[in-house]
PDB file of N, CA and C in Angstrom:
ATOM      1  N   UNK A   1       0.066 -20.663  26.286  1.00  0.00           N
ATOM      2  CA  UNK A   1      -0.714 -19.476  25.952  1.00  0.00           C
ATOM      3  C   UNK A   1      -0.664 -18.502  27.126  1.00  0.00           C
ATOM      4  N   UNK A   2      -0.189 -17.160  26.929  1.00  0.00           N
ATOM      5  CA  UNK A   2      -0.550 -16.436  27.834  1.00  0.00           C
ATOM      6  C   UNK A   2      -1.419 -15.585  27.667  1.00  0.00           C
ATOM      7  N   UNK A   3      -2.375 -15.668  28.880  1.00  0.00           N
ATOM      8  CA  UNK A   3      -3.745 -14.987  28.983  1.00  0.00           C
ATOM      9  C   UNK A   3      -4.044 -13.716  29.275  1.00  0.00           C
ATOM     10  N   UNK A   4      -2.681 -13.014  30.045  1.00  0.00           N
ATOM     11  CA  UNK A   4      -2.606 -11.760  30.570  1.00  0.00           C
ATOM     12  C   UNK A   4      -2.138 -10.768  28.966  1.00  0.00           C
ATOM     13  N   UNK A   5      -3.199  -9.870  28.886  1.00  0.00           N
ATOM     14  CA  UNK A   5      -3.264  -9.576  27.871  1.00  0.00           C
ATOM     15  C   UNK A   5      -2.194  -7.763  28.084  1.00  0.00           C
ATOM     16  N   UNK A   6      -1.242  -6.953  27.568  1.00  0.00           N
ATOM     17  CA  UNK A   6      -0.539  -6.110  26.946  1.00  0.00           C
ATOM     18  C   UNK A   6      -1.848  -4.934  27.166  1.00  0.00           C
ATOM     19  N   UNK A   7      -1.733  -3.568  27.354  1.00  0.00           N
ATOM     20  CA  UNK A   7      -2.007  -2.737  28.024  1.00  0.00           C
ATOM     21  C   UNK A   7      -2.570  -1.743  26.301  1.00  0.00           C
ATOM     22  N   UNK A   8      -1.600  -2.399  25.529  1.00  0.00           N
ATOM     23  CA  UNK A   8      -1.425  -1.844  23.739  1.00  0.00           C
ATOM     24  C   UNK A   8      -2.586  -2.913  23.352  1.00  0.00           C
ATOM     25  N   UNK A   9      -2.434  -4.608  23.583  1.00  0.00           N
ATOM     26  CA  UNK A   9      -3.512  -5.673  22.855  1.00  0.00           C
ATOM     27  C   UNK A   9      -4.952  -5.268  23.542  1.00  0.00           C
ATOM     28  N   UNK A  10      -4.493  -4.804  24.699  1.00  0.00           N
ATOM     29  CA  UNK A  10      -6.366  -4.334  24.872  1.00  0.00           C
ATOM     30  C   UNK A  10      -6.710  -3.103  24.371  1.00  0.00           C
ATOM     31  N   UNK A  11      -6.502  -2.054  24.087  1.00  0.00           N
ATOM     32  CA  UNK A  11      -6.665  -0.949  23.691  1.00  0.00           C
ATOM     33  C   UNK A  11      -6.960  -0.858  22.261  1.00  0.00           C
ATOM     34  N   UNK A  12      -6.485  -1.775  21.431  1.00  0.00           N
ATOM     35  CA  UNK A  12      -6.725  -2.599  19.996  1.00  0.00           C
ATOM     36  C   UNK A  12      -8.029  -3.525  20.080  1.00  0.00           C
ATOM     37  N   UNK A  13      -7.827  -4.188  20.946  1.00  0.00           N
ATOM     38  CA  UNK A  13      -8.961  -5.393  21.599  1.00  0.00           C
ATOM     39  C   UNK A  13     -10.148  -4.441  21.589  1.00  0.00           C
ATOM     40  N   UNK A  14     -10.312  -3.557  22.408  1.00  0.00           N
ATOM     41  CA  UNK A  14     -11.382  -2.486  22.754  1.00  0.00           C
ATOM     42  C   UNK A  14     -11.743  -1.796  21.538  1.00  0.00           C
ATOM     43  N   UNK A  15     -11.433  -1.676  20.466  1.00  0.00           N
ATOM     44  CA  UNK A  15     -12.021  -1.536  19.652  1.00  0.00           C
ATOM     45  C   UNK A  15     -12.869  -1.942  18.210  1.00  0.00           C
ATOM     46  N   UNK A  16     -12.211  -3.361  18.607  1.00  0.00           N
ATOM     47  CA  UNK A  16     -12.732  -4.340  17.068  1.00  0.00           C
ATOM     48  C   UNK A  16     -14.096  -4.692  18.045  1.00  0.00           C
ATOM     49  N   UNK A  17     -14.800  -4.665  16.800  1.00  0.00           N
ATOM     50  CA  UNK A  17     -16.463  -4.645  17.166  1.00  0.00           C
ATOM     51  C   UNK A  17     -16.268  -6.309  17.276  1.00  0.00           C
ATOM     52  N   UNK A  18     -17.922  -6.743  17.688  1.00  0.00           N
ATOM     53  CA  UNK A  18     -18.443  -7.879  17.737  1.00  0.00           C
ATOM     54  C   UNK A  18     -19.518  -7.923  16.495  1.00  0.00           C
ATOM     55  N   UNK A  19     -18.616  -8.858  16.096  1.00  0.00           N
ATOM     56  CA  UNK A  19     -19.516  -9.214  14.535  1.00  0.00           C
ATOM     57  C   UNK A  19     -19.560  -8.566  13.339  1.00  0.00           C
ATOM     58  N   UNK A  20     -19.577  -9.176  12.175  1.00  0.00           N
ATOM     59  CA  UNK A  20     -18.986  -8.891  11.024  1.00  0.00           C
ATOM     60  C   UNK A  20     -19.831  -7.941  10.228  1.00  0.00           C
ATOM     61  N   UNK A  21     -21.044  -7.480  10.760  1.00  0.00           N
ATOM     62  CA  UNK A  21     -22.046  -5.983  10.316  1.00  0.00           C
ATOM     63  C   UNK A  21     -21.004  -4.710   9.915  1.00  0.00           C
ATOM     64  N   UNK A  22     -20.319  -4.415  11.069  1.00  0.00           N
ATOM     65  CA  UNK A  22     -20.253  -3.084  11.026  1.00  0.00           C
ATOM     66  C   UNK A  22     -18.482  -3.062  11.622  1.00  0.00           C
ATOM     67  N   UNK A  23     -17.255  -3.886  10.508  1.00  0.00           N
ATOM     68  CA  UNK A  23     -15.801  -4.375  10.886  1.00  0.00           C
ATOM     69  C   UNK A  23     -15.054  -2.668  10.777  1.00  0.00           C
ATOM     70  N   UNK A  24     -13.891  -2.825  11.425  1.00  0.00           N
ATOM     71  CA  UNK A  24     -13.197  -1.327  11.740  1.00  0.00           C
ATOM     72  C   UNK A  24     -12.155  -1.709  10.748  1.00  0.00           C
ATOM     73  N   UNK A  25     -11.711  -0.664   9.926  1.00  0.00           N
ATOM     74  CA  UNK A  25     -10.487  -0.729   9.268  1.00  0.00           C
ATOM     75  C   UNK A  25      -9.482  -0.606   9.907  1.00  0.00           C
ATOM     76  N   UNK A  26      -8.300  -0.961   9.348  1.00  0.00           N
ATOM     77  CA  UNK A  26      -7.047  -1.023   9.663  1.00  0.00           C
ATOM     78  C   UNK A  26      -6.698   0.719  10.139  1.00  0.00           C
ATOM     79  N   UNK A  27      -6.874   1.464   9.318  1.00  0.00           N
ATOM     80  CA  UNK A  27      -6.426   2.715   9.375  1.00  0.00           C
ATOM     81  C   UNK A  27      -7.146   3.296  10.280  1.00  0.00           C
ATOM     82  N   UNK A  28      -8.442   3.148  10.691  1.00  0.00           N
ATOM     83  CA  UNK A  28      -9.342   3.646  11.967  1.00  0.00           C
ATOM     84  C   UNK A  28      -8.560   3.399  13.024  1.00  0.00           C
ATOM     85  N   UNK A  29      -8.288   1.772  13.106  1.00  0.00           N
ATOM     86  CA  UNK A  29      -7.998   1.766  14.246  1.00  0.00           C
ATOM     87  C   UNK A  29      -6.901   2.298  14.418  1.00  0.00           C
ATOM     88  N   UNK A  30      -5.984   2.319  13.747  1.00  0.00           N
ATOM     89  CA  UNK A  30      -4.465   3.893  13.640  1.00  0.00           C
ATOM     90  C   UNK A  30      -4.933   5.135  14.295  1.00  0.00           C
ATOM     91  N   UNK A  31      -5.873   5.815  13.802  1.00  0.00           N
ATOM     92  CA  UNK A  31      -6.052   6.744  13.618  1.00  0.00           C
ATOM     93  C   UNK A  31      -6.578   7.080  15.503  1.00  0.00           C
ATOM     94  N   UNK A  32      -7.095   6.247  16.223  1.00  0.00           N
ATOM     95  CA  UNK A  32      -7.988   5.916  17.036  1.00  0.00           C
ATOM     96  C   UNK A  32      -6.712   5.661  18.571  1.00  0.00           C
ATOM     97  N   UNK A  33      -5.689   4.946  17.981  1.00  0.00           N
ATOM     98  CA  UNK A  33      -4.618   4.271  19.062  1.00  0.00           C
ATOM     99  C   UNK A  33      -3.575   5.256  18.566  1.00  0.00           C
ATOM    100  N   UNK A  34      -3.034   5.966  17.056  1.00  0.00           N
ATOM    101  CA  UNK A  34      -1.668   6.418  17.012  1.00  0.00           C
ATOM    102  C   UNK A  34      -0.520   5.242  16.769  1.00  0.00           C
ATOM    103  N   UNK A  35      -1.104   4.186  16.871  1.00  0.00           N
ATOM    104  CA  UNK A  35      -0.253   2.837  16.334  1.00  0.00           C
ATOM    105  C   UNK A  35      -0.062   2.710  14.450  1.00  0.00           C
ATOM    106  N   UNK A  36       1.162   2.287  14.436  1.00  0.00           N
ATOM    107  CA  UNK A  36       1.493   2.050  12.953  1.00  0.00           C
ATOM    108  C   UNK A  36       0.579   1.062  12.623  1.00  0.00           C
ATOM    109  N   UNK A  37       0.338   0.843  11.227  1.00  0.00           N
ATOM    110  CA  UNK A  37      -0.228  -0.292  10.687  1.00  0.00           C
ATOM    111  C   UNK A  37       0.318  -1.486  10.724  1.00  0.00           C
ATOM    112  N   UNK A  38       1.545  -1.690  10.327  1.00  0.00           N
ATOM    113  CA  UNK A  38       1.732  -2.680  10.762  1.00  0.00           C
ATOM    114  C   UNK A  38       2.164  -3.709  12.110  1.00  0.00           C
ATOM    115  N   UNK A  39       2.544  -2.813  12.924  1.00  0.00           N
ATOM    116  CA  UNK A  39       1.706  -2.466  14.439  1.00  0.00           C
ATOM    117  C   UNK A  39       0.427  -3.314  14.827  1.00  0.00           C
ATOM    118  N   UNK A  40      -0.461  -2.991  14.385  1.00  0.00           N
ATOM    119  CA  UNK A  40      -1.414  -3.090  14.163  1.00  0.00           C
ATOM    120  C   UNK A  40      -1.802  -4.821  14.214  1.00  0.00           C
ATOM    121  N   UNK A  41      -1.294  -5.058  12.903  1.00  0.00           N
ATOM    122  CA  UNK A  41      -1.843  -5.957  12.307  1.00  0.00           C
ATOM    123  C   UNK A  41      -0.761  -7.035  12.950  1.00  0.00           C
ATOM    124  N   UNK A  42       0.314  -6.825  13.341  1.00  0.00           N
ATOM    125  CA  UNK A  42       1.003  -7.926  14.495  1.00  0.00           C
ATOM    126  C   UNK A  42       0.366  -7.899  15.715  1.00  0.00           C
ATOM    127  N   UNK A  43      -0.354  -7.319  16.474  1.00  0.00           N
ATOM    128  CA  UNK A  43      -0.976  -6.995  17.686  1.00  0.00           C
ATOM    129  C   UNK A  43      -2.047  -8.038  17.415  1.00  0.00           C
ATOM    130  N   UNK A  44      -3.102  -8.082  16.056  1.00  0.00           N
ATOM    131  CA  UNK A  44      -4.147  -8.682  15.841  1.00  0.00           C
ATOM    132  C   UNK A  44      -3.964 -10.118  15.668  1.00  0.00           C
ATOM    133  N   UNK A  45      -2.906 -10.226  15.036  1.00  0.00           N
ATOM    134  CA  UNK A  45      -2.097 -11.736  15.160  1.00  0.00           C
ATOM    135  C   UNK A  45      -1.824 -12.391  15.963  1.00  0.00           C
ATOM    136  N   UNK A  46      -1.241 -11.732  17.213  1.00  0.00           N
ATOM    137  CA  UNK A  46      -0.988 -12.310  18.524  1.00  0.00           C
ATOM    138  C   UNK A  46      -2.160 -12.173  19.174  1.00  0.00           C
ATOM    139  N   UNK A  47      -3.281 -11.475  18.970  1.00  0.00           N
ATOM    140  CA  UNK A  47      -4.532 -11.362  20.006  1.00  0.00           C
ATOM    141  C   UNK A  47      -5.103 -13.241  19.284  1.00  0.00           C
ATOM    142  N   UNK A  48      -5.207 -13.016  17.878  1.00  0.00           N
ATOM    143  CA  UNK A  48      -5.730 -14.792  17.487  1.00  0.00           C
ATOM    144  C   UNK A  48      -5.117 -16.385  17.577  1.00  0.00           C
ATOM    145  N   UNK A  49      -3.000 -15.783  17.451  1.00  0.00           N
ATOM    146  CA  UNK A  49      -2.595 -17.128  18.089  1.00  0.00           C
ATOM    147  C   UNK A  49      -1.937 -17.427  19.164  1.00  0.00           C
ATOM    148  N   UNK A  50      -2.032 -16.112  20.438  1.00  0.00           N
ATOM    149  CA  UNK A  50      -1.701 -16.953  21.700  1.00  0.00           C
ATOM    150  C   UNK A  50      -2.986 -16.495  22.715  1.00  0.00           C
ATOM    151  N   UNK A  51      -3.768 -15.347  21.852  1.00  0.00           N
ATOM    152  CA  UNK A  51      -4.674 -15.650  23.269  1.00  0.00           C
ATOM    153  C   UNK A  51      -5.970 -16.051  22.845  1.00  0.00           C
ATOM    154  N   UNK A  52      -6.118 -16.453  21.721  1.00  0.00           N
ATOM    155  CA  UNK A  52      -7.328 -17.504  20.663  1.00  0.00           C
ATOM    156  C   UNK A  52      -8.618 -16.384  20.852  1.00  0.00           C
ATOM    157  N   UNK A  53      -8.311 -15.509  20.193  1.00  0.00           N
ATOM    158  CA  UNK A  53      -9.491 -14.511  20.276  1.00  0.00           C
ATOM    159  C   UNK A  53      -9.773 -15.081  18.864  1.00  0.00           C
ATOM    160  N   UNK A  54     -11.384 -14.863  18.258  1.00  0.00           N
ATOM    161  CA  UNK A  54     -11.605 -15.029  17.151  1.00  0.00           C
ATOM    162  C   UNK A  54     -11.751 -14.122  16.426  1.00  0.00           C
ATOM    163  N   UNK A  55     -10.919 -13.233  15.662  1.00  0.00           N
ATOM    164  CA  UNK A  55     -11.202 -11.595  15.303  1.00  0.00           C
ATOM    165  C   UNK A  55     -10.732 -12.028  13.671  1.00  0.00           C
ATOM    166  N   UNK A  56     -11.590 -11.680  12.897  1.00  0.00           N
ATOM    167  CA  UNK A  56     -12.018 -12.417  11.742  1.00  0.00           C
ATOM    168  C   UNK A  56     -11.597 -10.684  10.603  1.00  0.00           C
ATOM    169  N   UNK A  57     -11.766 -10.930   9.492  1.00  0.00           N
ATOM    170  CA  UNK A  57     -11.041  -9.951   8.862  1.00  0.00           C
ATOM    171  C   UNK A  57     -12.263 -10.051   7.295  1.00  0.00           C
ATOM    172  N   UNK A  58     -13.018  -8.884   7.337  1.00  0.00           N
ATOM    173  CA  UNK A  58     -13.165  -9.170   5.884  1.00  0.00           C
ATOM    174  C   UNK A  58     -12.491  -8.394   4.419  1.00  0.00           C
ATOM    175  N   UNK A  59     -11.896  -8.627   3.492  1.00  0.00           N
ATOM    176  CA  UNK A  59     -11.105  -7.900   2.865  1.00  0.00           C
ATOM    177  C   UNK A  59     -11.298  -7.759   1.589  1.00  0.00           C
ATOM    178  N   UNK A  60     -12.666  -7.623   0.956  1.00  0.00           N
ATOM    179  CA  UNK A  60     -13.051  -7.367  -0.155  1.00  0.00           C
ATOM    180  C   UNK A  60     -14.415  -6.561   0.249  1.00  0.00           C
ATOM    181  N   UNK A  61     -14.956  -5.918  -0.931  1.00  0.00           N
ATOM    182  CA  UNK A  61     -16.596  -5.491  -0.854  1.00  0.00           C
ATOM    183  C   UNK A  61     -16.418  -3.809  -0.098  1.00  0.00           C
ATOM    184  N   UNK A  62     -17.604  -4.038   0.535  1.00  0.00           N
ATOM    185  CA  UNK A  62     -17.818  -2.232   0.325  1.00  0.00           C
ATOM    186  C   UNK A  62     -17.518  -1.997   2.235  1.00  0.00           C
ATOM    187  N   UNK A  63     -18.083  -3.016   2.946  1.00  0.00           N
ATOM    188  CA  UNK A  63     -17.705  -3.115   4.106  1.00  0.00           C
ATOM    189  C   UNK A  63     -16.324  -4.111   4.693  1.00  0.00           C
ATOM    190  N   UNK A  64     -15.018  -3.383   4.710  1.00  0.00           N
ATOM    191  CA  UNK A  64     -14.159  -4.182   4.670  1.00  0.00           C
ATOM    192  C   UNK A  64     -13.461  -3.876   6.559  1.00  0.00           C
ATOM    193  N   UNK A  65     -12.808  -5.163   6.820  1.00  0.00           N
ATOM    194  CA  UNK A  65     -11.976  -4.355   8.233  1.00  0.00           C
ATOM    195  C   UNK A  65     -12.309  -5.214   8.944  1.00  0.00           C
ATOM    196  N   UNK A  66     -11.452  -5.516  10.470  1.00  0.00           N
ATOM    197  CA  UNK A  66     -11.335  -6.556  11.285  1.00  0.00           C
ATOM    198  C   UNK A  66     -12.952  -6.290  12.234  1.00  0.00           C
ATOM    199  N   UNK A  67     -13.369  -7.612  13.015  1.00  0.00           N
ATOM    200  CA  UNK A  67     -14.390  -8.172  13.399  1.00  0.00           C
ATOM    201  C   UNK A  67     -14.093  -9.036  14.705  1.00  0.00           C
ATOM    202  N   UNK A  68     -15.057  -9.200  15.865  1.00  0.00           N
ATOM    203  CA  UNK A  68     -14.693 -10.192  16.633  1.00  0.00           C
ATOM    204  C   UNK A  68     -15.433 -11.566  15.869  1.00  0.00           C
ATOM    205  N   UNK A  69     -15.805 -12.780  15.705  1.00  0.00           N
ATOM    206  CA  UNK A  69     -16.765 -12.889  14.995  1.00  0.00           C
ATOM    207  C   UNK A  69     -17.654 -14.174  16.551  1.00  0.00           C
ATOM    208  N   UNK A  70     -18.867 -13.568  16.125  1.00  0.00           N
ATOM    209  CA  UNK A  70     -19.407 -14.252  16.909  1.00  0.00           C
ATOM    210  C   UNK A  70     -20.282 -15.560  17.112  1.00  0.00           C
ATOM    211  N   UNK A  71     -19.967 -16.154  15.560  1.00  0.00           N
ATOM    212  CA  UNK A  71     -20.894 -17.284  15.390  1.00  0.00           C
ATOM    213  C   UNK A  71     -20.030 -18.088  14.188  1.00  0.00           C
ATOM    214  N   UNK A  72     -20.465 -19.612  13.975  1.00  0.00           N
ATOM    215  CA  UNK A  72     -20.155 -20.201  12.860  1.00  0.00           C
ATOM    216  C   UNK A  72     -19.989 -19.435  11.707  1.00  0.00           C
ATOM    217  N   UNK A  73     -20.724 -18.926  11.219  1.00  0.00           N
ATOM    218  CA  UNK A  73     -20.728 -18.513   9.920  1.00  0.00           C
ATOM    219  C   UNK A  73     -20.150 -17.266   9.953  1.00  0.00           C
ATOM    220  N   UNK A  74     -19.561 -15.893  10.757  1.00  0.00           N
ATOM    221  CA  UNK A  74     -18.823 -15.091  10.937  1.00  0.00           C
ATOM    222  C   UNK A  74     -17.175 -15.687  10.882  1.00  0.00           C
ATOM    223  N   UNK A  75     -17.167 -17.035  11.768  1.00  0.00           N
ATOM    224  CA  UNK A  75     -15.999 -17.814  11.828  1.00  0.00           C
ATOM    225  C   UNK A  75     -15.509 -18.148  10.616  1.00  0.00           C
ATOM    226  N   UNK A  76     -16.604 -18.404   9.673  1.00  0.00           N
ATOM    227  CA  UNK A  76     -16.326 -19.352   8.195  1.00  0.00           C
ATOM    228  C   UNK A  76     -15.969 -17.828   7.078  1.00  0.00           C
ATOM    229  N   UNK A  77     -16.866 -17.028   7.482  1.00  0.00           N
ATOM    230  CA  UNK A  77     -16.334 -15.577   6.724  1.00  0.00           C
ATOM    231  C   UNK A  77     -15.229 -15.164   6.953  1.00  0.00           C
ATOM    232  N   UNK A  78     -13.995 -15.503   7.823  1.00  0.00           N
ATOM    233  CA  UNK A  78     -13.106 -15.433   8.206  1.00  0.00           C
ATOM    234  C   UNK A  78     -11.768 -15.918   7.690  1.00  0.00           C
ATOM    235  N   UNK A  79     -12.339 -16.790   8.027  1.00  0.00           N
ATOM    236  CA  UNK A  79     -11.380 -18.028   7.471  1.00  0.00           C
ATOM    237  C   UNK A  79     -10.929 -18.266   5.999  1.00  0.00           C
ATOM    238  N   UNK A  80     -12.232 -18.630   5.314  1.00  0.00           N
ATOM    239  CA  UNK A  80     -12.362 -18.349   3.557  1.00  0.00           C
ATOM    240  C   UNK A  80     -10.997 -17.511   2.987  1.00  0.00           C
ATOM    241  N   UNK A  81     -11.178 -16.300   3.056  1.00  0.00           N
ATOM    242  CA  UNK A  81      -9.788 -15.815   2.209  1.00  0.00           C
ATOM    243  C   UNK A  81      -8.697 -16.359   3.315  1.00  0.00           C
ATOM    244  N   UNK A  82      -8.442 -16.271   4.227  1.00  0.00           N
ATOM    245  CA  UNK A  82      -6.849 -16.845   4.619  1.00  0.00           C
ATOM    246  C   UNK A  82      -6.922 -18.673   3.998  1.00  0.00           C
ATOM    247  N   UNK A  83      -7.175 -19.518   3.600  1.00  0.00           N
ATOM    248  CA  UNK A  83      -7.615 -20.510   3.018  1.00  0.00           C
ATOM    249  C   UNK A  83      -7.110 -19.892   1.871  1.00  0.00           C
ATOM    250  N   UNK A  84      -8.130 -19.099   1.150  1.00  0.00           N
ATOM    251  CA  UNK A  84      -7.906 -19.057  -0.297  1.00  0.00           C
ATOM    252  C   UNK A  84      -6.233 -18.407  -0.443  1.00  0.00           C
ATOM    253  N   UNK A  85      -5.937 -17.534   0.574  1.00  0.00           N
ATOM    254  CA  UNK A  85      -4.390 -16.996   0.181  1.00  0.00           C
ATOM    255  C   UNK A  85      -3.255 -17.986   0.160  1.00  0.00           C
ATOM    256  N   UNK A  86      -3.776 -19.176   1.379  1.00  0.00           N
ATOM    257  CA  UNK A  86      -2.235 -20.288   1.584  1.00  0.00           C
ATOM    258  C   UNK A  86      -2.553 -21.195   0.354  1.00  0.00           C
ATOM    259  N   UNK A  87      -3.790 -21.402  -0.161  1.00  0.00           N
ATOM    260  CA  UNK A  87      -3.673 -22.348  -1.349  1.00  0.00           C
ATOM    261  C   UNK A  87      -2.995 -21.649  -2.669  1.00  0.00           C
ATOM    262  N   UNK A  88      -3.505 -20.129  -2.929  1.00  0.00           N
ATOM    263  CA  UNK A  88      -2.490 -19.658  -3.772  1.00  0.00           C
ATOM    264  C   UNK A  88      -0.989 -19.570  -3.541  1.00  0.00           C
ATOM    265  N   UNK A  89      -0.383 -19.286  -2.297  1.00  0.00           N
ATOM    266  CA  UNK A  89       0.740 -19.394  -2.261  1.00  0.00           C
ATOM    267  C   UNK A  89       1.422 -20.728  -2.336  1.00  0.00           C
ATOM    268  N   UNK A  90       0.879 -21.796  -2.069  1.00  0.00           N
ATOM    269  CA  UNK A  90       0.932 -23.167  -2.321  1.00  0.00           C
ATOM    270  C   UNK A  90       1.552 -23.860  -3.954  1.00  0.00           C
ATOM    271  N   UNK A  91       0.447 -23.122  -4.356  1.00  0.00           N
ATOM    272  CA  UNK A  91       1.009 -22.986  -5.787  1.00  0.00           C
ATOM    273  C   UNK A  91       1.689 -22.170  -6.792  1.00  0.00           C
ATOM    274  N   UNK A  92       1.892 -21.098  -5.983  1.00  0.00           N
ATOM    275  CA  UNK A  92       3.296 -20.547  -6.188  1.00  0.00           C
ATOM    276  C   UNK A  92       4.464 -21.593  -5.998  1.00  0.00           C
ATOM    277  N   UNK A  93       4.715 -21.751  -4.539  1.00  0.00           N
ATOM    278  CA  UNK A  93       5.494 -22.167  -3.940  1.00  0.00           C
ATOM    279  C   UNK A  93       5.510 -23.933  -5.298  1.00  0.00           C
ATOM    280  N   UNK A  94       4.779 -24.405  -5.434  1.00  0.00           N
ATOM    281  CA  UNK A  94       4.678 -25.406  -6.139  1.00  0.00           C
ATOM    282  C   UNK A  94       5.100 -25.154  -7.572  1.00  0.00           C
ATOM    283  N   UNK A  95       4.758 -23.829  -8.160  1.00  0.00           N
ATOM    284  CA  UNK A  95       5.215 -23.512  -9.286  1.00  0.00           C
ATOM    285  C   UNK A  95       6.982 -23.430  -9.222  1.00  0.00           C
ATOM    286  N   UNK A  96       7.746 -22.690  -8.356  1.00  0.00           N
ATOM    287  CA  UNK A  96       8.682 -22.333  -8.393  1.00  0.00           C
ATOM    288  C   UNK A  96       9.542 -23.297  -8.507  1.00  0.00           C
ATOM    289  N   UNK A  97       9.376 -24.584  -7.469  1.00  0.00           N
ATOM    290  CA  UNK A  97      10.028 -25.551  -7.403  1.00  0.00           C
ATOM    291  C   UNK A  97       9.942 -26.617  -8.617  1.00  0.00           C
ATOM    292  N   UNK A  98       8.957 -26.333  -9.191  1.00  0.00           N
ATOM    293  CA  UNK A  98       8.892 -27.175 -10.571  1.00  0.00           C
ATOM    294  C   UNK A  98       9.639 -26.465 -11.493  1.00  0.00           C
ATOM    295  N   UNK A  99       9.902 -25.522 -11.837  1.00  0.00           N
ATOM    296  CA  UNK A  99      10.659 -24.206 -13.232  1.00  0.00           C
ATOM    297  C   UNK A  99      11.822 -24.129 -12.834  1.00  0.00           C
ATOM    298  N   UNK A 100      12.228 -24.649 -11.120  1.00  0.00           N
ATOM    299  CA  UNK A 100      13.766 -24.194 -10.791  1.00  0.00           C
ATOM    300  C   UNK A 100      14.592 -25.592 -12.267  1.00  0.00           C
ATOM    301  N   UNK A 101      15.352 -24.621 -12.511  1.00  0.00           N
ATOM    302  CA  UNK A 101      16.528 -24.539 -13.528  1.00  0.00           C
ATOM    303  C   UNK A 101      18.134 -24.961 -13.515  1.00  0.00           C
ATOM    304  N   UNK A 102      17.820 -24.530 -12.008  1.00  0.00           N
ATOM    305  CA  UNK A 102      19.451 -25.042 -11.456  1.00  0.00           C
ATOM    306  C   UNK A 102      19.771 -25.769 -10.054  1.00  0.00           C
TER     307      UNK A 102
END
């Protein structure tokens, strides 16, 4: 893991709030840095699997957008849809290989 954090991951870092009240959208934080979206959302990836930040994502409802999260249950709000997305793709992936034909 490297700990020395990118000059771009803090400037991203510096703006996702603490805690899942009041999360920043994707496009704010664009709008805020001048970084592409998907930019973006690789920056937030590498801030959670090499420097284990916990920055949690909520992606439904009226308050949507990334979060630091600061407790169990911010952690578990987090987690939930990436869970629910690999089990659907699971069964994709499970569907396909059962219908293959050739």
């Amino acid at each position: 893991m490297n700990d020395k954090l990118t000059p771009t991951e803090l400037k991203v870092l510096a703006i996702i709030p603490y805690g899942a009240k009041e999360p920043i959208k994707t496009k704010e934080i664009q709008t805020r840095t001048g970084l592409e979206i998907r930019t973006i959302r690789k920056i937030i990836s590498h801030l959670i699997t090499e420097h284990n930040i916990k920055i949690g994502a909520i992606r439904t409802g009226k308050e949507q957008g990334y979060f630091i999260a600061t407790n169990r249950q911010e952690l578990e709000l987090a987690i939930r849809p990436l869970q629910a997305q690999i089990n659907d793709m699971n069964r994709r992936i499970a569907s396909l290989k059962e219908n293959a034909y050739f």
